[in-house]
Protein backbone atom coordinates (compact mmCIF):
# COMPACT_ATOMS: atom_id res chain seq x y z
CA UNK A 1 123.42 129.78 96.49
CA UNK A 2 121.55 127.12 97.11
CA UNK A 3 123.42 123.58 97.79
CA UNK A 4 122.56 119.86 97.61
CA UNK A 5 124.63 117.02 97.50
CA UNK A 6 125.12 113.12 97.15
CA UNK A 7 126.18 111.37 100.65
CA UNK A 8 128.15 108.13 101.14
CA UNK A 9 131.16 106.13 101.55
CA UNK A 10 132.74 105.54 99.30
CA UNK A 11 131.44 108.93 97.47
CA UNK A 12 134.48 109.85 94.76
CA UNK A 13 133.18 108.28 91.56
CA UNK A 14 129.48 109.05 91.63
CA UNK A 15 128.29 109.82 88.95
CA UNK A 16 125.16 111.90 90.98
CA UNK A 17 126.92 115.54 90.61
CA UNK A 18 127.31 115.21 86.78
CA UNK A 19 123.59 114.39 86.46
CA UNK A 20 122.36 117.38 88.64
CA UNK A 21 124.63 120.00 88.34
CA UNK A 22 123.63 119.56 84.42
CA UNK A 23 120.15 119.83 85.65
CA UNK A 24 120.53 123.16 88.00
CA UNK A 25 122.59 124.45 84.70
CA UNK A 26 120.00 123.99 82.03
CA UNK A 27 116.79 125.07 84.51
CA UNK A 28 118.80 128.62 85.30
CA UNK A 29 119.19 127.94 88.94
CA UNK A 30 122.53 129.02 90.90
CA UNK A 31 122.81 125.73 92.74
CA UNK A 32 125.71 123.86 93.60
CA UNK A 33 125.76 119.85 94.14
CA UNK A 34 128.80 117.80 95.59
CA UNK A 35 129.54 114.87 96.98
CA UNK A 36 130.31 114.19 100.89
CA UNK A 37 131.95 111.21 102.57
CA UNK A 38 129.46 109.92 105.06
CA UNK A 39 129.27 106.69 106.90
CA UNK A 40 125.95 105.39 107.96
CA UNK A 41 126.78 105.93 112.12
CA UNK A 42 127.48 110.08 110.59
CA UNK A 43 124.03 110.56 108.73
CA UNK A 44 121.98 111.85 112.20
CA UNK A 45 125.08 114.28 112.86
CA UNK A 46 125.62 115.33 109.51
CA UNK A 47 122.33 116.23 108.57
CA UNK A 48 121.82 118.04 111.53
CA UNK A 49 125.12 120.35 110.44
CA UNK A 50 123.17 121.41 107.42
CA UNK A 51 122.10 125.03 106.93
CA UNK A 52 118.86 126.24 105.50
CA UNK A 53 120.78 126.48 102.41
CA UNK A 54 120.43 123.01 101.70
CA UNK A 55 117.64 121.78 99.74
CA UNK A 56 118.37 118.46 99.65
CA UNK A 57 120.60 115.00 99.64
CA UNK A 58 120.84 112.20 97.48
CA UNK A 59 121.76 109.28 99.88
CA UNK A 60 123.64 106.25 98.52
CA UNK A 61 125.03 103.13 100.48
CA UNK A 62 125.44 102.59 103.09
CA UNK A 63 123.16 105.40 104.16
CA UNK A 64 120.14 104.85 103.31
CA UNK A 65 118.63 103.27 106.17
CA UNK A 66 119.74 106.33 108.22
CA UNK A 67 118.96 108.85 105.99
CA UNK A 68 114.91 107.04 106.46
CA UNK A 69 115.62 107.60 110.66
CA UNK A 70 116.40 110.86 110.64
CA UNK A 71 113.15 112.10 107.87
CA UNK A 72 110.54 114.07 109.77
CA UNK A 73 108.41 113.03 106.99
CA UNK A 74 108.21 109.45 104.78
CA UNK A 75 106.27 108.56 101.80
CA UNK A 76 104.57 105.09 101.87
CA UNK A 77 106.87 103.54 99.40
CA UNK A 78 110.53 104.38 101.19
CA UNK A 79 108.32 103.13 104.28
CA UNK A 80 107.55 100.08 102.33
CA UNK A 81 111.60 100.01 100.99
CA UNK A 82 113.06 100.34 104.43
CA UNK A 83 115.08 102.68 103.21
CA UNK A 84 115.45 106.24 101.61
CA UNK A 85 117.69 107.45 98.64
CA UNK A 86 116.64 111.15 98.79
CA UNK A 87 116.20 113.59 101.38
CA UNK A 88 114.37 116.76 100.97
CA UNK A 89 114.08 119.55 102.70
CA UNK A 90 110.84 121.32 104.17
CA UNK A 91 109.39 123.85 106.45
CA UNK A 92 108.81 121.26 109.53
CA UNK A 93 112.61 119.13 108.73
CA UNK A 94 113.60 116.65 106.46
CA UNK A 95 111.07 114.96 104.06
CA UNK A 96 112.33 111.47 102.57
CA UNK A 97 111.05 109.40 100.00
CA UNK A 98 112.54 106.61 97.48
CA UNK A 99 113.37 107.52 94.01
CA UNK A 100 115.31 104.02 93.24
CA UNK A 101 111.64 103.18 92.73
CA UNK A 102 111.05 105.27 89.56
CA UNK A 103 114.83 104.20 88.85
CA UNK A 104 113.30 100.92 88.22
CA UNK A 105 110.16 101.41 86.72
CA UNK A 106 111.57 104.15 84.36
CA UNK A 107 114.71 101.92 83.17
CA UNK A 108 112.45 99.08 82.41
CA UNK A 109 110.00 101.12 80.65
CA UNK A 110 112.33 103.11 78.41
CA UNK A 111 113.74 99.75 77.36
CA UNK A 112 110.30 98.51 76.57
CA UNK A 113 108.86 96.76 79.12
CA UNK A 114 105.05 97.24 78.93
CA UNK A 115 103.53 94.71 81.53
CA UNK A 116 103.16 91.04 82.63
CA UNK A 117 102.77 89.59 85.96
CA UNK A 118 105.93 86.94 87.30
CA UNK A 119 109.32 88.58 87.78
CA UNK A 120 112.22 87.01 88.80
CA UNK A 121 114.88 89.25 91.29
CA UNK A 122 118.67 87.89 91.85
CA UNK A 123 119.36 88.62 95.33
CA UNK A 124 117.68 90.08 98.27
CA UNK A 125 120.15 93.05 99.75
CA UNK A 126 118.47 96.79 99.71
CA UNK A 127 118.44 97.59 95.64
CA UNK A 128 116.26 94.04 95.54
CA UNK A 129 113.61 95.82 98.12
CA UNK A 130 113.41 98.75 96.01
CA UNK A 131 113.08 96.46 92.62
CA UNK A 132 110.02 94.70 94.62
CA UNK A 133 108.32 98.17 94.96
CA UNK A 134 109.32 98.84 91.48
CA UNK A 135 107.78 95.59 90.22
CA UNK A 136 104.42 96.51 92.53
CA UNK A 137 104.17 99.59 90.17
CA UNK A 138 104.66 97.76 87.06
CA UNK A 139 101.66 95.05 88.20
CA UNK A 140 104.02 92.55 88.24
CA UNK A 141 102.30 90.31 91.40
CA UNK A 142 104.50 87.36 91.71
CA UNK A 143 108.34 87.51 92.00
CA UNK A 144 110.04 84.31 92.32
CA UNK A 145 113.96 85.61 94.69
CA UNK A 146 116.48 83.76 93.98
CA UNK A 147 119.20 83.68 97.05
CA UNK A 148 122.35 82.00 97.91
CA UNK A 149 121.12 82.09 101.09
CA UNK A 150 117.58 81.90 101.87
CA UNK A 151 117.59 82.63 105.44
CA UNK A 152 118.70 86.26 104.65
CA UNK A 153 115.84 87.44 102.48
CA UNK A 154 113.33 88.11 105.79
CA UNK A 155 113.78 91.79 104.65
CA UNK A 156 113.20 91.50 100.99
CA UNK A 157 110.40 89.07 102.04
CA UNK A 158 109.17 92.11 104.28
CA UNK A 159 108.79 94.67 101.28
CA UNK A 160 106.86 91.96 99.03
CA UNK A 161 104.55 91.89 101.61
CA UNK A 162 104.01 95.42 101.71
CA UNK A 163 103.96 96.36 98.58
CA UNK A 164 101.11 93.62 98.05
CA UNK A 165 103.66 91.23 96.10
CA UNK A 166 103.41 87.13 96.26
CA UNK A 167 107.26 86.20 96.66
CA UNK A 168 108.71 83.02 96.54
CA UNK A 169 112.66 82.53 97.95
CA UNK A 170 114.50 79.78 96.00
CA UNK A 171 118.00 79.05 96.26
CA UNK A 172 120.06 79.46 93.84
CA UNK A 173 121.48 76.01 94.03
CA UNK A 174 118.56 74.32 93.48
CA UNK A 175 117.18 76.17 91.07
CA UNK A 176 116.83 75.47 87.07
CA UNK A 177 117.46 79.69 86.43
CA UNK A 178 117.09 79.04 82.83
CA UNK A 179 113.87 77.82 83.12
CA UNK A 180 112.64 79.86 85.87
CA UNK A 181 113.97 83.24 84.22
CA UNK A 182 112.03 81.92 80.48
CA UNK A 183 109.09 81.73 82.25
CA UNK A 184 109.18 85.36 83.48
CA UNK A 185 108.29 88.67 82.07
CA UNK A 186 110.77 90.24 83.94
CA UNK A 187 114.40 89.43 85.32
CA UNK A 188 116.67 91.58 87.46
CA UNK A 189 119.57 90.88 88.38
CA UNK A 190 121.23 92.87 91.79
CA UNK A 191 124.10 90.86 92.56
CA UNK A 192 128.06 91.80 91.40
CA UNK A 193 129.18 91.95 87.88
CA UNK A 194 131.56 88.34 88.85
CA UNK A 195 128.81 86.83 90.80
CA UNK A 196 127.15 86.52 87.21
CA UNK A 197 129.37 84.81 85.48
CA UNK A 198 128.50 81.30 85.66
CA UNK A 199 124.97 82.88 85.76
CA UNK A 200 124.84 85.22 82.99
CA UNK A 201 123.23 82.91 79.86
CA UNK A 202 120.36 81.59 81.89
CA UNK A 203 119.27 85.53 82.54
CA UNK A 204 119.48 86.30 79.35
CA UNK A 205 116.83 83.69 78.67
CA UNK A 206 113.95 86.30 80.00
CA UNK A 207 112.27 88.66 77.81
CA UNK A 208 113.44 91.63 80.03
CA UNK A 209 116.61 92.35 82.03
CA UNK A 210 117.66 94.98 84.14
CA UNK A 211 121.32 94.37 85.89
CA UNK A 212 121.72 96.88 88.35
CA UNK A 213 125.43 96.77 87.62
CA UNK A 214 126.96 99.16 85.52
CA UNK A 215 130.93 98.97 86.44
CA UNK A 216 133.03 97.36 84.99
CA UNK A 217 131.04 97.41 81.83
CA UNK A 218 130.12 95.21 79.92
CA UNK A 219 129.14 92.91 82.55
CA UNK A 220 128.61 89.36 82.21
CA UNK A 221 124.72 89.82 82.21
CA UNK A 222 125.30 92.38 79.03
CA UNK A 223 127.35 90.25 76.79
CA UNK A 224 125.24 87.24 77.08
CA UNK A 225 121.94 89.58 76.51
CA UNK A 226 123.39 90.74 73.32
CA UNK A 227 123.60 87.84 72.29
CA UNK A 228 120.44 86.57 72.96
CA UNK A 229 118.57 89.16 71.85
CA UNK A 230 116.93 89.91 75.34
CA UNK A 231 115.96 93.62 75.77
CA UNK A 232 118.59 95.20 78.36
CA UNK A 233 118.02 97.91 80.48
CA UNK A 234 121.53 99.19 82.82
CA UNK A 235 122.16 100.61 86.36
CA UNK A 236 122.70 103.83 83.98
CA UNK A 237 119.80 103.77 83.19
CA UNK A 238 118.19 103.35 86.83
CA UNK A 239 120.55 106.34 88.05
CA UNK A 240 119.22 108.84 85.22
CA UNK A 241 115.64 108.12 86.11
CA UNK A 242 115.76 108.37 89.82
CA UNK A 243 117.92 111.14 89.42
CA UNK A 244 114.59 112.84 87.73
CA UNK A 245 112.56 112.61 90.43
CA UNK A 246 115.40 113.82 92.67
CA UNK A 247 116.02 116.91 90.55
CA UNK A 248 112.25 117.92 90.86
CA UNK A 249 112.16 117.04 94.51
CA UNK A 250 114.56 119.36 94.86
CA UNK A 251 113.77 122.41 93.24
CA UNK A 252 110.09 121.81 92.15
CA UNK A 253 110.46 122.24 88.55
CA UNK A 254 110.22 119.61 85.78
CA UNK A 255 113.82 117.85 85.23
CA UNK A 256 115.86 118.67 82.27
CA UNK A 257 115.84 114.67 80.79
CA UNK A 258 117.43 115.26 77.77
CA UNK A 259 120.37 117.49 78.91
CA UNK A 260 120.66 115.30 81.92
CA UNK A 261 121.36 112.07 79.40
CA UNK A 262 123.39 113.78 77.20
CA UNK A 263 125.65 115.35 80.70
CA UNK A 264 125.63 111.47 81.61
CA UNK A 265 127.09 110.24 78.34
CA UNK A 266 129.78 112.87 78.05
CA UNK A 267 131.05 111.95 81.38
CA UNK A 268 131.38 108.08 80.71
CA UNK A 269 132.95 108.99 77.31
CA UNK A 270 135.68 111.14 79.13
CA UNK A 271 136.10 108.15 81.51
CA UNK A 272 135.89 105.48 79.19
């Protein structure tokens, strides 16, 4: 049997082994994916522990800087992220790459997001670096970040720059976000559900969301798209797609969308 598995802390609600042991299922494989508790100082050690058994590891926070350290291999965009969400393994080690990136692109483009050049991202920890490559990909080449703090975007500032991204950092409390986010073709939105609150009816004034945030649903950001109008695309959304590329990583074969959604939906029904 071959075994992969989603690493972490905390690790008990992910939704990750729903999503690919649906996928192993439907392609006819005898594979076997679980989750492990894993703190970021445990990723070198853990990984190390792993048999040639393993064919891979979907790495969530607060690993995924590690996860990047301990690749043999790196593709150019979870170079350009700083950080890696999937681990794969080859003949020469440990190959790692970024599939929040097609998380992003996919979620906005299912929701129908065709193009258009300013974006707007709310916040600058590690799922705003990923958005930034995610935006490169979509041709959007000027993102405005909007920060609480400005001083701690250097990294996010970082990725722009490598992805070939203008960025502008604005504060957020000196910033008309109704305005700014009108004036965009794109918004996302990183930060926690409550952090949106006083936020959430300015977002909804761009054409496009995505808020990363899917629990506790409906968040702030979703209510006051409805409203509005605005199209909405979800964190679910962002896990099913980079899940995809994850599943084919994995075991080289084309991922089972459909049954994936449908595994996806049952589970949040049964935990709704």
């Amino acid at each position: 049997m071959r075994k992969a598995a989603v690493i972490g802390s905390p690790i008990e609600h992910s939704l990750s082994p729903v999503l690919h042991n649906a996928a192993y299922a439907a392609l006819g494989l005898d594979w076997e994916y679980t989750r492990l508790e894993c703190a970021e100082a445990d990723v070198a050690s853990l990984v190390a522990s792993l048999g040639p058994e393993w064919a891979g590891l979907s790495c969530t926070m607060p690993t995924k800087r590690a996860a990047l350290a301990v690749a043999s291999s790196v593709t150019a965009r979870a170079t350009a992220v700083g950080a890696a969400n999937t681990l794969v393994r080859t003949d020469s080690g440990w190959h790692a790459d970024c599939t929040d990136v097609d998380g992003v692109v996919g979620a906005l483009r299912e929701k129908g997001f065709s193009g258009g050049s300013r974006g707007v991202v709310i916040g600058a920890g590690g799922t705003a670096t990923a958005v930034l490559a995610g935006f490169a990909a979509l041709g959007i080449s000027s993102v405005s970040l909007v920060v609480r703090d400005p001083s701690r975007a250097a990294e996010a500032v970082a990725t722009a720059g490598r992805v070939g991204v203008s960025v502008e950092v604005l504060a957020l409390s000196s910033v008309d976000l109704g305005e700014l986010a009108a004036a965009s073709d794109v918004l996302v939105s990183t930060v926690p559900a409550d952090a949106t609150v006083p936020l959430a009816s300015a977002i909804a004034r761009a054409p496009h969301v995505l808020d990363v945030i899917y629990h506790p649903w409906p968040t702030p950001v979703a209510v006051a798209v409805e409203e509005a109008g605005t199209r909405l695309a979800t964190g679910l959304d962002m896990l099913l797609h980079q899940a995809f590329g994850q599943v084919e990583q994995f075991t080289g074969l084309p991922a089972p969308r459909e049954v994936m959604r449908s595994a996806l939906d049952a589970e949040l029904a049964t935990r709704s």
